[in-house]
Protein backbone atom coordinates (compact mmCIF):
# COMPACT_ATOMS: atom_id res chain seq x y z
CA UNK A 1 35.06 14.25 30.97
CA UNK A 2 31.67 15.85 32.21
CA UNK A 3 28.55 14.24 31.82
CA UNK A 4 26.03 15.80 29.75
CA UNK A 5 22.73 15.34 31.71
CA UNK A 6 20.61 16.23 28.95
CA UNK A 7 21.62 13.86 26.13
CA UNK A 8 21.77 11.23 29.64
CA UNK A 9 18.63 11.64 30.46
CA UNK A 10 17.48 11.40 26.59
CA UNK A 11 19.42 8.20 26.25
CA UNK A 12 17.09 6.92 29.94
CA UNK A 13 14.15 7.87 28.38
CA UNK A 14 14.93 5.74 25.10
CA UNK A 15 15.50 3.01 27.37
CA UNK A 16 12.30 3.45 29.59
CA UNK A 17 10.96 2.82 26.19
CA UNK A 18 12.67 -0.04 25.24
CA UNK A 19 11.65 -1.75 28.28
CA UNK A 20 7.90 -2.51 27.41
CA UNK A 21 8.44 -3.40 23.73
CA UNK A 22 10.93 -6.19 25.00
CA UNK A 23 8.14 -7.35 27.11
CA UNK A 24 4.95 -6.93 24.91
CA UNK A 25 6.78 -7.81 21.83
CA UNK A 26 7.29 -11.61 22.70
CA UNK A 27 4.05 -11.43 24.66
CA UNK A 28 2.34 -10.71 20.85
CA UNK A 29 4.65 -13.09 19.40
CA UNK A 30 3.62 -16.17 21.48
CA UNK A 31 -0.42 -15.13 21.87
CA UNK A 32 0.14 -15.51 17.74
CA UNK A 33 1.29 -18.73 17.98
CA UNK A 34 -1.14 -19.99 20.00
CA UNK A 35 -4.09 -18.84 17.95
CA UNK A 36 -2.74 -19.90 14.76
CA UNK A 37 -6.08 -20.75 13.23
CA UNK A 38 -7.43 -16.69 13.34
CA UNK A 39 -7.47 -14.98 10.23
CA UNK A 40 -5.48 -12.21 11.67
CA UNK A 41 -2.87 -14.58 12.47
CA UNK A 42 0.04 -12.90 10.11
CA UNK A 43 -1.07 -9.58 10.69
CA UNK A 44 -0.72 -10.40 14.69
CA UNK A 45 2.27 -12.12 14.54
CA UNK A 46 4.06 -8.99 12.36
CA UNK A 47 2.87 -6.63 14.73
CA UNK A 48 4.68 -8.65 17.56
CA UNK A 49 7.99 -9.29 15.65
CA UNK A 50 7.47 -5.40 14.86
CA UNK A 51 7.55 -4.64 18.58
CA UNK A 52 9.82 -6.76 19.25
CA UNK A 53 12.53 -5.18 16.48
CA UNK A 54 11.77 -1.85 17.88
CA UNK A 55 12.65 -2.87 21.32
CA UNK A 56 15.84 -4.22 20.35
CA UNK A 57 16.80 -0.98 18.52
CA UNK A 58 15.53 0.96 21.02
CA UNK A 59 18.09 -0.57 23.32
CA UNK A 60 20.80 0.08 21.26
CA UNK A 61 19.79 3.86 20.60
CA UNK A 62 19.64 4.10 24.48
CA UNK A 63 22.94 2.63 25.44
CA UNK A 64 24.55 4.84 22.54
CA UNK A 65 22.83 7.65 23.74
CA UNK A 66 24.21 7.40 27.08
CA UNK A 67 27.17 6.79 26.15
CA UNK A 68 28.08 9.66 23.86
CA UNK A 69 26.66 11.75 27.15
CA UNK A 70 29.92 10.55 28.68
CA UNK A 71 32.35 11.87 25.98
């Protein structure tokens, strides 16, 4: 069982990715919260549950990724 360093390094670079949209997602999500009063308060907090979502399937694409590098 060889490791394909191409599709690895694919599936690291998905999760490089991942790694800010778990972080600016919530970040969004909570700077939404707090300014519930804006107009743009929907269209803020859907763009930080959007980022959020993407992070989380980012993750999964990674770690899927890397491991069908393995087989």
């Amino acid at each position: 069982m060889a490791t394909d360093k191409n599709i690895l390094n694919k599936g690291i670079k998905i999760l490089s990715w991942a790694l800010p949209c778990c972080f600016i997602g919530p970040t969004v999500i909570h700077f939404a919260f707090i300014n519930q009063l804006q107009p743009l308060y929907p269209v803020v907090l859907g763009v930080g549950i959007l980022i959020a979502f993407t992070g989380i399937f980012l993750i999964f694409k990674g770690i899927i990724t890397i491991i069908n590098s393995m087989s």
